[in-house]
N, C-alpha and C. Protein backbone atom coordinates (compact mmCIF):
# COMPACT_ATOMS: atom_id res chain seq x y z
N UNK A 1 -16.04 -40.04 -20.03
CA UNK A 1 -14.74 -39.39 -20.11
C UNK A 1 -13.83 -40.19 -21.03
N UNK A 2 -13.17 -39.53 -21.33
CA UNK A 2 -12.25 -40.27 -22.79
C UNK A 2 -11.06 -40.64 -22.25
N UNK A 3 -10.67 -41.91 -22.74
CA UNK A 3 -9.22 -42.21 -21.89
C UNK A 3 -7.89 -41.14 -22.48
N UNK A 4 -8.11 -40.03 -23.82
CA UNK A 4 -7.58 -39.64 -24.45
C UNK A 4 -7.78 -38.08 -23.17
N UNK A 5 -7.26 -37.41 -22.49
CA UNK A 5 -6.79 -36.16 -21.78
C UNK A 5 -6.11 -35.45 -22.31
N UNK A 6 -6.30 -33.99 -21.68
CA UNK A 6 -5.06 -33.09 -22.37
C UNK A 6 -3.66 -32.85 -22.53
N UNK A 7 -3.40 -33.90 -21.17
CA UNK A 7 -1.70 -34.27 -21.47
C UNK A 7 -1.64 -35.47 -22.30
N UNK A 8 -2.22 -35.97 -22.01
CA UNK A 8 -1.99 -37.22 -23.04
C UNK A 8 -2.02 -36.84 -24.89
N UNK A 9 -2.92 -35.96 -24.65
CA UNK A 9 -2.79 -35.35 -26.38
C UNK A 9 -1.75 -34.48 -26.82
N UNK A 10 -1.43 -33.63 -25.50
CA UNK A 10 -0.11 -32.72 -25.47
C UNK A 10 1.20 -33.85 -26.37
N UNK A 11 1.13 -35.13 -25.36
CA UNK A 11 2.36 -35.64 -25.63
C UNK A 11 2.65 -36.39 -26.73
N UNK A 12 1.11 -36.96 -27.40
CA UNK A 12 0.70 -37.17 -28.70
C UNK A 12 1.39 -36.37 -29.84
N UNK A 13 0.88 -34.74 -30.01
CA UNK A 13 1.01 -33.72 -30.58
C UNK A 13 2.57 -33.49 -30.76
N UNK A 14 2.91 -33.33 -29.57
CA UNK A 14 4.77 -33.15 -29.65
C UNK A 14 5.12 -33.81 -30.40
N UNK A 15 4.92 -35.36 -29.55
CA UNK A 15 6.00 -36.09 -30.62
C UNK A 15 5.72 -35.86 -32.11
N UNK A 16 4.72 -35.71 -32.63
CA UNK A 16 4.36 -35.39 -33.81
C UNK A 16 5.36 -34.15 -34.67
N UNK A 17 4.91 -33.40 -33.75
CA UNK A 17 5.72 -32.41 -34.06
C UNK A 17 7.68 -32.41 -34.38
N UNK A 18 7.92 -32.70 -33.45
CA UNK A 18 9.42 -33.37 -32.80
C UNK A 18 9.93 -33.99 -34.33
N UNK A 19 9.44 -34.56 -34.88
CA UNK A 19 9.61 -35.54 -36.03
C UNK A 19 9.47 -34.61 -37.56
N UNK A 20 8.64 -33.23 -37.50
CA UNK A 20 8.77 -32.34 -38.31
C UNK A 20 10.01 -32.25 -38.96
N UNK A 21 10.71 -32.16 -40.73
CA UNK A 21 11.63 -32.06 -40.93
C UNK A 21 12.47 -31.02 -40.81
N UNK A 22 11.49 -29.24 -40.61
CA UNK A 22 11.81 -28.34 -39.79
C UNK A 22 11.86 -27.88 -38.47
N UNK A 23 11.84 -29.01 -37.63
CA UNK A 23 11.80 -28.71 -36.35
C UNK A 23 13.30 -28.77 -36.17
N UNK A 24 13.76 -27.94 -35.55
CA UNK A 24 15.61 -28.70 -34.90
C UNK A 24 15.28 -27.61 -33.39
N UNK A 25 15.25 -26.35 -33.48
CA UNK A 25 15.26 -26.12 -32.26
C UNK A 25 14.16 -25.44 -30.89
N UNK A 26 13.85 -26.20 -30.15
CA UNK A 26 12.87 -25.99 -29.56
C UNK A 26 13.04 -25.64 -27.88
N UNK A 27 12.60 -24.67 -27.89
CA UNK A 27 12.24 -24.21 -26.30
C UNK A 27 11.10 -24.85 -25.26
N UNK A 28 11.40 -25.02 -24.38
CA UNK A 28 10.78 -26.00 -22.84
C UNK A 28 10.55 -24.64 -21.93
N UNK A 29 9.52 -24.40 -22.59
CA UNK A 29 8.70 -23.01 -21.64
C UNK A 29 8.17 -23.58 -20.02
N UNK A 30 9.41 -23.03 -18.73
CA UNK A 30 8.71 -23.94 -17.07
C UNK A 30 9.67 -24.72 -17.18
N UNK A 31 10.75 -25.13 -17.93
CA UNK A 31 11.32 -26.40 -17.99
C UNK A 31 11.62 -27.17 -16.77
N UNK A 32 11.94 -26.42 -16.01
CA UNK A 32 12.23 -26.83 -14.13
C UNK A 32 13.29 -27.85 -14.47
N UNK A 33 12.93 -29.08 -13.72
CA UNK A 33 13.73 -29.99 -13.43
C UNK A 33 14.34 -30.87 -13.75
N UNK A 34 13.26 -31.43 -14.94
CA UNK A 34 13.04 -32.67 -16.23
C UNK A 34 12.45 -32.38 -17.41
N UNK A 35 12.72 -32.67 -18.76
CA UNK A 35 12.18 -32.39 -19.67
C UNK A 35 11.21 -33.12 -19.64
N UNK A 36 10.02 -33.27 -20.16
CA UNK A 36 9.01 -34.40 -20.32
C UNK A 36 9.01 -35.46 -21.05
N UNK A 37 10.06 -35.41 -22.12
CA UNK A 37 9.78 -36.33 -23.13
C UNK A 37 11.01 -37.13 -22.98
N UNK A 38 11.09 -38.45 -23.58
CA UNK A 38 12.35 -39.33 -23.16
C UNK A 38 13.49 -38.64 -24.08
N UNK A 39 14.74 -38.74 -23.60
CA UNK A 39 16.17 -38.10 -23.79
C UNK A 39 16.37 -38.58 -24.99
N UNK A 40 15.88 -39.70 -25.43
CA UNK A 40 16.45 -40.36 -26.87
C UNK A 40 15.58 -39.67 -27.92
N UNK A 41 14.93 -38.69 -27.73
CA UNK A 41 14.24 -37.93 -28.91
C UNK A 41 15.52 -37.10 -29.11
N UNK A 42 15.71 -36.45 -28.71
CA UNK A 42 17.01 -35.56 -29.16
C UNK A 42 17.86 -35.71 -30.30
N UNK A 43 17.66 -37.26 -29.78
CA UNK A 43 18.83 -37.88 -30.77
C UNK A 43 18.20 -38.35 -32.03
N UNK A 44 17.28 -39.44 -31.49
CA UNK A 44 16.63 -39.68 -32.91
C UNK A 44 16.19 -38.13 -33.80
N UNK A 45 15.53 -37.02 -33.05
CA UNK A 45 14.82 -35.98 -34.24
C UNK A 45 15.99 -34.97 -34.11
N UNK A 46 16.79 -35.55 -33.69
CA UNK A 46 17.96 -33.95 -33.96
C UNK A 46 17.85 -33.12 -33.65
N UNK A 47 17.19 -32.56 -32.33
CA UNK A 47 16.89 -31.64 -31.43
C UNK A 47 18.40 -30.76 -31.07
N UNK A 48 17.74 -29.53 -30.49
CA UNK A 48 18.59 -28.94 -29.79
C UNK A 48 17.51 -28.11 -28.63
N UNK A 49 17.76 -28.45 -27.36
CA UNK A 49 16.60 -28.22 -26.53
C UNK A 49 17.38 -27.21 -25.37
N UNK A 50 16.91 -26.45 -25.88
CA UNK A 50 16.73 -24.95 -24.82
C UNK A 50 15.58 -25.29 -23.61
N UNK A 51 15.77 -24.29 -22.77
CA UNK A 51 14.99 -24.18 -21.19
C UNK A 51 14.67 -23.32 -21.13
N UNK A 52 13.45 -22.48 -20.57
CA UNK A 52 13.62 -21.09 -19.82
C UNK A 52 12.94 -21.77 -18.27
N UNK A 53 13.05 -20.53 -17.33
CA UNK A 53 12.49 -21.18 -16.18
C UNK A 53 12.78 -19.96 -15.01
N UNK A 54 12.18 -19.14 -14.18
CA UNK A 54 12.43 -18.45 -13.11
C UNK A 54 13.14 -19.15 -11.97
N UNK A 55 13.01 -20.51 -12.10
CA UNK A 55 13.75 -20.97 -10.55
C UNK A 55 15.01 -21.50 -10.68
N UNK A 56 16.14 -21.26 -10.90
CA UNK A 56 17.86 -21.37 -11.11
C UNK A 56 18.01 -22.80 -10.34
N UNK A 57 17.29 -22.95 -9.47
CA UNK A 57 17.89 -24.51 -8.90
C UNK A 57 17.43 -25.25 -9.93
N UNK A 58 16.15 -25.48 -10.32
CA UNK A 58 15.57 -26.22 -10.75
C UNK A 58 15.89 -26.60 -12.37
N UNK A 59 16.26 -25.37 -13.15
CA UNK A 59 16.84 -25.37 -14.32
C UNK A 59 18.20 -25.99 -14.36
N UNK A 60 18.81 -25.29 -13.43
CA UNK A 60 20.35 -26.01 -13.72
C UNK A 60 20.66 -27.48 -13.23
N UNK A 61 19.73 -28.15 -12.93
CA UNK A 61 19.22 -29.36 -12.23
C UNK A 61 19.01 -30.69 -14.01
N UNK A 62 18.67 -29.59 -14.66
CA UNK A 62 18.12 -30.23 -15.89
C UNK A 62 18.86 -30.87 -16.78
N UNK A 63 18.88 -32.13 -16.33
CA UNK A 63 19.89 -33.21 -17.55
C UNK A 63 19.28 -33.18 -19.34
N UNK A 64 18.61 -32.50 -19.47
CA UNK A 64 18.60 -32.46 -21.05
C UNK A 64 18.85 -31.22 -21.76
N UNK A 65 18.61 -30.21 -21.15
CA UNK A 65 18.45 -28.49 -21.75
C UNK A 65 20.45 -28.96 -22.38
N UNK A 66 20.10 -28.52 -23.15
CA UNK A 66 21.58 -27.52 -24.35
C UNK A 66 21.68 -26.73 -23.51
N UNK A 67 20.73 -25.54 -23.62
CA UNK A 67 21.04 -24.07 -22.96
C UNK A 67 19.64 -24.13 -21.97
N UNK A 68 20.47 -22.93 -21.00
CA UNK A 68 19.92 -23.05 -19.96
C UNK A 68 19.33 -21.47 -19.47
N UNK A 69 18.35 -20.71 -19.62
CA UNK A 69 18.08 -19.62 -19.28
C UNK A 69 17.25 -19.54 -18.12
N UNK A 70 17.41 -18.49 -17.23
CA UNK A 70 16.66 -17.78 -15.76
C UNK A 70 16.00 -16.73 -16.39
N UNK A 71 14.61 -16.75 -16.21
CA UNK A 71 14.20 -15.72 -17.01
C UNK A 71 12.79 -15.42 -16.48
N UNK A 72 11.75 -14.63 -16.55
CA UNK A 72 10.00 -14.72 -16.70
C UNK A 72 9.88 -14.20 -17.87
N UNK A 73 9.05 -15.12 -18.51
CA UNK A 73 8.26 -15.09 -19.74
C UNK A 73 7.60 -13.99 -19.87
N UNK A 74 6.95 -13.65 -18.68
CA UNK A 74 5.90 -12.83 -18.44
C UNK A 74 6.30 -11.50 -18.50
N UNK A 75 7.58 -11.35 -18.19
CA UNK A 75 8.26 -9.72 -17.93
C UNK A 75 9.21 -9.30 -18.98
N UNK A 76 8.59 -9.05 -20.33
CA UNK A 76 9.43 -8.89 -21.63
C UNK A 76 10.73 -9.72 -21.97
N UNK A 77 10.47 -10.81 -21.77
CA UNK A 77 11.56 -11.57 -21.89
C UNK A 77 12.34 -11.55 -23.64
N UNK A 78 13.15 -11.68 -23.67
CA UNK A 78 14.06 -11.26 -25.14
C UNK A 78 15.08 -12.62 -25.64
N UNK A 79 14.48 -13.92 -24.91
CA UNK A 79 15.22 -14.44 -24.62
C UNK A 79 14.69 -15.63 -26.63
N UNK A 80 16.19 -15.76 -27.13
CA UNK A 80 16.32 -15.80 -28.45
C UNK A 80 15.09 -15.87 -29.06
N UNK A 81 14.27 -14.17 -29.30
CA UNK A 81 13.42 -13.50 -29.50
C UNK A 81 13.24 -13.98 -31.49
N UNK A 82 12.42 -15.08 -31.61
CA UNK A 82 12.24 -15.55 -32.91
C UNK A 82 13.18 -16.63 -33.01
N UNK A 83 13.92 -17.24 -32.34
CA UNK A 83 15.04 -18.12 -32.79
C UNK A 83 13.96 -19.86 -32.88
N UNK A 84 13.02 -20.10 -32.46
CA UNK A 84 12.81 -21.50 -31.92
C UNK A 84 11.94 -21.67 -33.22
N UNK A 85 11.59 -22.74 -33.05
CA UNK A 85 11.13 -24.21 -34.04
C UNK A 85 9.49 -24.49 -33.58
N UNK A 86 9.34 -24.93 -32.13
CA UNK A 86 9.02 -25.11 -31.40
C UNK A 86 8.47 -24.77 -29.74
N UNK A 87 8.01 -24.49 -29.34
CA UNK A 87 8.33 -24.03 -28.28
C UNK A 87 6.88 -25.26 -27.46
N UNK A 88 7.74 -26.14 -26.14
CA UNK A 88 6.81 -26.93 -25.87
C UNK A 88 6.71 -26.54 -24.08
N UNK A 89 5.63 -26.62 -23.41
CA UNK A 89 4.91 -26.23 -22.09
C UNK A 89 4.18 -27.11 -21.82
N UNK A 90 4.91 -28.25 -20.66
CA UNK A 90 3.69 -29.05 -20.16
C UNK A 90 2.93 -28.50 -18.73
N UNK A 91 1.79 -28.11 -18.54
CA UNK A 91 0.59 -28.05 -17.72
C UNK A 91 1.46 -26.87 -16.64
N UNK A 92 2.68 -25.83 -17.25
CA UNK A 92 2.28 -24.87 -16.73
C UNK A 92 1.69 -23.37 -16.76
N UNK A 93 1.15 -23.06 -17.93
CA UNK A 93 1.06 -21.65 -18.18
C UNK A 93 0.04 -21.48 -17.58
N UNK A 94 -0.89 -21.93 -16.85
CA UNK A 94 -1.78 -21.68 -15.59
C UNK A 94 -1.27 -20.90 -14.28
N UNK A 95 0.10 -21.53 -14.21
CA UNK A 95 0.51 -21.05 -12.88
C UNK A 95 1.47 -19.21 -13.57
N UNK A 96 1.51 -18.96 -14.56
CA UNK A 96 2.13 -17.85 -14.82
C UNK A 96 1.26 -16.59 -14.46
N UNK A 97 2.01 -15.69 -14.02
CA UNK A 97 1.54 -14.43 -13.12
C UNK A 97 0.30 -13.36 -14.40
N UNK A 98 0.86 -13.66 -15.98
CA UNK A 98 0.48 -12.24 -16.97
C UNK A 98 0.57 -13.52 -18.03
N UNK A 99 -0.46 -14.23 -18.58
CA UNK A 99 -0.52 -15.14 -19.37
C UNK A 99 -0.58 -14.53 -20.89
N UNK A 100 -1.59 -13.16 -20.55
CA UNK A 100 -1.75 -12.49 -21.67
C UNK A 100 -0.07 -11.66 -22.06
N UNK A 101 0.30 -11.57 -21.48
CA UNK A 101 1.58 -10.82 -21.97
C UNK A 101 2.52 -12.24 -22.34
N UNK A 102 2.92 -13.07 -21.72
CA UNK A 102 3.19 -14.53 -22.18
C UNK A 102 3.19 -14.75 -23.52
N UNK A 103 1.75 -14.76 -23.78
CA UNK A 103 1.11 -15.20 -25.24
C UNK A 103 1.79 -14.30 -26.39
N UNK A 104 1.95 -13.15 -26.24
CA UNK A 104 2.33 -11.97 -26.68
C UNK A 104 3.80 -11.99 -27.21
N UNK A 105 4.80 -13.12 -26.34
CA UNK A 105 6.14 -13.36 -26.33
C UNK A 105 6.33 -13.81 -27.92
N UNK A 106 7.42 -13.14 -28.76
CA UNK A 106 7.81 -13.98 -29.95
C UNK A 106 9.05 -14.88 -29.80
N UNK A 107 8.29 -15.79 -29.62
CA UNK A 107 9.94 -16.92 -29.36
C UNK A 107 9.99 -17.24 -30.81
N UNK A 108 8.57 -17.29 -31.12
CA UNK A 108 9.04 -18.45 -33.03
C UNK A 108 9.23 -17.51 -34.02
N UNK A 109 10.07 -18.59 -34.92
CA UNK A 109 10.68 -17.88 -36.13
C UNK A 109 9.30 -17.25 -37.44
């Protein structure tokens, strides 16, 4: 087994990404409670970090989101439909009800 895993490459990949000179705004698909990545990326890559999330406690709980949306992905969501950069999901689109309709979502520009 490789000490290298799929979150561990997830978080690899981001930051990679994060550092893109077109990246500025990115969506936290599940965002819940905590963003995953440390707060000082924001600053260093000039982020502007959106949320979506079905559970209202848990989102508005969230010390990093800019903006803050209540929403399911899964149920035609319209939510700034092409606006993102980015769009980052750690280890939940397993637990989503219609993954295939999910996938289907145009968040990116």
């Amino acid at each position: 087994m490789s000490e290298y895993g799929p979150h561990v490459e997830y978080f690899r990949l981001a930051d990679l990404l994060f550092s893109a000179p077109d990246v500025k705004r990115v969506m936290d698909i599940g965002a819940g409670g905590k963003w995953q990545f440390p707060n000082a990326y924001k600053t260093a890559y000039g982020l502007e970090l959106s949320g979506v999330d079905i559970d209202t406690n848990a989102i508005n709980g969230n010390p990093a989101l800019d903006f803050r949306f209540i929403d399911d992905v899964c149920t035609n969501s319209k939510i700034g439909s092409g606006n993102y950069d980015l769009l980052t999901c750690n280890s939940r689109i397993e637990h989503f009800h219609d993954v295939q309709k999910f996938s289907r979502t145009r968040f990116l520009h």
